[in-house]
Protein backbone atom coordinates (compact mmCIF):
# COMPACT_ATOMS: atom_id res chain seq x y z
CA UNK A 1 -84.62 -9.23 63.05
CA UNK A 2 -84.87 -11.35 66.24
CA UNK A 3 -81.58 -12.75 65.54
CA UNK A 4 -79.95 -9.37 65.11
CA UNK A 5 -81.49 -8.11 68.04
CA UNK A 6 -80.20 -11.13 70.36
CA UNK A 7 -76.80 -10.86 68.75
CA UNK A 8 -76.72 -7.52 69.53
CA UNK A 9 -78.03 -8.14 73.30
CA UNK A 10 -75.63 -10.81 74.02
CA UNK A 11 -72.73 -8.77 72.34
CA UNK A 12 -73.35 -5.84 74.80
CA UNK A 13 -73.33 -8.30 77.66
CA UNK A 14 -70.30 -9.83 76.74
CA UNK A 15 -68.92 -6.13 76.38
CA UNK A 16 -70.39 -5.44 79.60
CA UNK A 17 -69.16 -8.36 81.46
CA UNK A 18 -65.49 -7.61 80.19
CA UNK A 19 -65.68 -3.96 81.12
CA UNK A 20 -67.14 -4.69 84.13
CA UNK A 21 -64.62 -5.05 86.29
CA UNK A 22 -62.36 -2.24 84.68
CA UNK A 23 -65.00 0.20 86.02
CA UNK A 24 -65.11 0.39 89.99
CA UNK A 25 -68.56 3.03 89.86
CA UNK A 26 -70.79 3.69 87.10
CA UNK A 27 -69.81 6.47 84.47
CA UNK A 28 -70.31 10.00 85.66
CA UNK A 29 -72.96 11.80 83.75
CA UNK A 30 -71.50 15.32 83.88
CA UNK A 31 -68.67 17.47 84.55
CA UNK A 32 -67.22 16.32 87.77
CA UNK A 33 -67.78 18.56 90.63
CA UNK A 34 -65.71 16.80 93.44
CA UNK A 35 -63.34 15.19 94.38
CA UNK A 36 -62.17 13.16 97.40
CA UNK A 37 -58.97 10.90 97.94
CA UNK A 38 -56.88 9.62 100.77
CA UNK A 39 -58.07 7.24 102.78
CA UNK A 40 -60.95 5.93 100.80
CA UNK A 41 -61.61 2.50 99.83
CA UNK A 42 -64.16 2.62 97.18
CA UNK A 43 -61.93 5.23 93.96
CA UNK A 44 -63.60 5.72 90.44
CA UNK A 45 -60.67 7.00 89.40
CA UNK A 46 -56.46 6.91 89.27
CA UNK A 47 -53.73 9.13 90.04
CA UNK A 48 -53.46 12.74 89.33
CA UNK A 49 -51.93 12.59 85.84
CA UNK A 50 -50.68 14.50 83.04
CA UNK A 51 -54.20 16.42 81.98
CA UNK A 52 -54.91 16.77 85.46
CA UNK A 53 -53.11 20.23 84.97
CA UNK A 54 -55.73 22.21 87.39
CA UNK A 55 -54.66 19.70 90.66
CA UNK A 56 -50.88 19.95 89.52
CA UNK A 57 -51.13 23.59 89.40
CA UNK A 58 -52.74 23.33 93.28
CA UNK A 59 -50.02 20.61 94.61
CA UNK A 60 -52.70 18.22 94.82
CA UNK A 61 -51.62 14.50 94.23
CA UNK A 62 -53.29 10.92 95.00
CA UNK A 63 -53.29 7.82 94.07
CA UNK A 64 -56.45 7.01 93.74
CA UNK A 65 -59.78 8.83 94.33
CA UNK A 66 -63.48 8.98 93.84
CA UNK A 67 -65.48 11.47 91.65
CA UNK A 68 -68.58 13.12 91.88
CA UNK A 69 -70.98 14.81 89.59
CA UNK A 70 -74.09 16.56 90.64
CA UNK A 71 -76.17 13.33 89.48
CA UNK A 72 -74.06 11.48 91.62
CA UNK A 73 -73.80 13.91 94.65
CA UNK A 74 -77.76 14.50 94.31
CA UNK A 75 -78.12 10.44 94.14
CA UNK A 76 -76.69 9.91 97.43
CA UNK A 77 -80.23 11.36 99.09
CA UNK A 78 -80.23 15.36 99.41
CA UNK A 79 -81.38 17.05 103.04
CA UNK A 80 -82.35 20.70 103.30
CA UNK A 81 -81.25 22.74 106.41
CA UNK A 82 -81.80 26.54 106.93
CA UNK A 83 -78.49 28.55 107.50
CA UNK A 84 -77.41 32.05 107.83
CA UNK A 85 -74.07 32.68 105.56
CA UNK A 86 -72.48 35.22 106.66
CA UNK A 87 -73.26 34.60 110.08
CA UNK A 88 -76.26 37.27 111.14
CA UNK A 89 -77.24 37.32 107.74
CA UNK A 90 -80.10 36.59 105.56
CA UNK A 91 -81.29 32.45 106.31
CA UNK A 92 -81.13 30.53 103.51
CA UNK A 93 -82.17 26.99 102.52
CA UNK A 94 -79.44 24.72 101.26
CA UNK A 95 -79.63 21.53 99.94
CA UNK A 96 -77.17 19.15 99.25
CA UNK A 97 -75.70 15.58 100.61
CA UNK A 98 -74.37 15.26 103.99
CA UNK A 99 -70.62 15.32 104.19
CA UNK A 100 -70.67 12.13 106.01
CA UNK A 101 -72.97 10.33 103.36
CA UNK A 102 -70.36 11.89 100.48
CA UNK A 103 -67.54 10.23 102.36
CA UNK A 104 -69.14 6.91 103.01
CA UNK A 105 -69.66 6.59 99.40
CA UNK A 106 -66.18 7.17 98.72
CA UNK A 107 -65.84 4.18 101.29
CA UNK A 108 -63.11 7.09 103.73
CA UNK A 109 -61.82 5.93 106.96
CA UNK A 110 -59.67 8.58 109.30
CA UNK A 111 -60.31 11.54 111.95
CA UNK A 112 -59.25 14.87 109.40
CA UNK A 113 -60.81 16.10 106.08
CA UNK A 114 -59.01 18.83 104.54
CA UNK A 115 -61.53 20.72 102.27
CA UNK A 116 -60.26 22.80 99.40
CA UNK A 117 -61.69 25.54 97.57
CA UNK A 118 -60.99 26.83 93.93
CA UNK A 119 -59.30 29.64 94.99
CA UNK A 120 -56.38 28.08 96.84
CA UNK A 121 -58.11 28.82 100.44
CA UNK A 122 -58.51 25.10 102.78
CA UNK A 123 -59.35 24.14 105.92
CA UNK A 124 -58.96 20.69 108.08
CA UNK A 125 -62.07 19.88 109.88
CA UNK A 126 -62.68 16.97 112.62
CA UNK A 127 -64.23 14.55 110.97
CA UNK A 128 -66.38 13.67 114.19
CA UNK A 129 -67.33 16.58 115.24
CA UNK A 130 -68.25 18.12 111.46
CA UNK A 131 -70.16 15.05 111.13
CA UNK A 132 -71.81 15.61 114.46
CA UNK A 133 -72.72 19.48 113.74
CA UNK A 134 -74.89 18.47 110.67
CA UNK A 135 -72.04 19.19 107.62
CA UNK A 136 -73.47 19.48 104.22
CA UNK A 137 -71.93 19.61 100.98
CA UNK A 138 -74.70 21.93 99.66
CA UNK A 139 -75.42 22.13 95.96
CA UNK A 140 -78.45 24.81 96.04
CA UNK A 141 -79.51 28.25 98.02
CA UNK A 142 -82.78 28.56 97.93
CA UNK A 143 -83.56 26.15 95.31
CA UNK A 144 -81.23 27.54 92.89
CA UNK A 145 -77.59 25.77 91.94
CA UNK A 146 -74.31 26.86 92.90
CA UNK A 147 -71.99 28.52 89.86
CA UNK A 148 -68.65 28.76 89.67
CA UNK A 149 -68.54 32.33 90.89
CA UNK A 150 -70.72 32.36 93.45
CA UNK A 151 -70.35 29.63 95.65
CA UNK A 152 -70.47 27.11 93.69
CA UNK A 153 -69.74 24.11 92.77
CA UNK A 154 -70.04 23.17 96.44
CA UNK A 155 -70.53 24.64 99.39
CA UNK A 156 -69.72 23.30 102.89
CA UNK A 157 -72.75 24.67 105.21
CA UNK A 158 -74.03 23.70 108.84
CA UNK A 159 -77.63 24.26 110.49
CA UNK A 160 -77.24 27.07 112.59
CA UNK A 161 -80.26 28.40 111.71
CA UNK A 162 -82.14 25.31 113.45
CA UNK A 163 -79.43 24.64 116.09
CA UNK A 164 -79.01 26.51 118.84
CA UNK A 165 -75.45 25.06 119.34
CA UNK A 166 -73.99 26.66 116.35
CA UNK A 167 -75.40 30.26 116.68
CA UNK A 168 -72.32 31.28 117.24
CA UNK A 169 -70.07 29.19 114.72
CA UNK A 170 -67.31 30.68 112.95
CA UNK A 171 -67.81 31.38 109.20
CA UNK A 172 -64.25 30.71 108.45
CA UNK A 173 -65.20 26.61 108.19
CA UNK A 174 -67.87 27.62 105.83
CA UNK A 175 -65.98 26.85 102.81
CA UNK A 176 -67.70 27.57 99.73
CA UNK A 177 -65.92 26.75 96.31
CA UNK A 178 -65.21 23.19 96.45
CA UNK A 179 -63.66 21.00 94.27
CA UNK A 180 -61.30 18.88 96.60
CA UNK A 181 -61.53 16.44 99.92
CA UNK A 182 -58.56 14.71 101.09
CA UNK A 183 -59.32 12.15 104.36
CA UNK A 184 -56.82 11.13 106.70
């Protein structure tokens, strides 16, 4: 049984060490709930392909990219800020990465992100200055996670509850819907 048991052991460490290098992240756990390409230096994944039908359909290409699933976008340390969304609305409590830590683990370098929703709707943002006013890729309100439907499966958001410098901050780069995050 021993023997077995360090064949088998040294078999998956010979399979690991020739995957290894193939595999430039770890395998996602779930469906993949964003995307980011451009100028990134750290991709999990290749260029938009064949099956990729739902980024053809949306003129989306890349070379390369990284991929997120929640797991992933959870594992890169989750804040909570309290928002109003609409603005003058009911406050809320998001939680979710910061943008910034999102696009540091894609390894991105540049000065524009343009974020794109599900339903065709995008914005470019200043990288610097979204950074600066506290930009997180939310993946909760009020504890409970985005759908596809309601704002889900990410949902850019900013602290204006808790700043007094973005009281009066324009809803329209409060993109909710994300799938897609192109750096340049």
């Amino acid at each position: 049984m021993f023997a077995v048991r360090r064949f088998l052991g040294l078999a998956a460490l010979g399979l690991a060490f020739i995957a290894g290098p193939l595999l430039a992240e770890p395998l996602l756990r779930g469906p993949v709930l964003l995307t980011v390409s451009g100028n990134i230096s750290k991709p999990s994944r290749g260029a938009v392909g064949e099956d990729d039908k739902f980024f053809a359909y949306n003129e989306v290409a890349f070379a390369q990219a990284a991929e997120f699933d929640f797991a992933a976008l959870q594992g890169l340390g989750m804040v909570s800020i309290r928002a109003d969304f609409p603005m003058g609305g009911t406050v809320y409590e998001y939680e979710g990465p910061l943008l910034g830590d999102v696009l540091a683990a894609a390894g991105a370098s540049g000065s524009i992100v343009t974020v794109k929703a599900l339903d065709g709707y995008q914005i470019e943002l200043d990288l610097e200055q979204a950074v600066a006013n506290g930009a997180v890729i939310a993946l909760r309100r009020d504890g409970k996670p985005f759908a596809i439907g309601d704002y889900g499966p990410t949902h850019l958001v900013f602290p204006r509850a808790e700043r007094d410098d973005l009281a009066d901050m324009n809803d329209d780069t409060w993109i909710y819907s994300i799938y897609y995050i192109s750096v340049e």
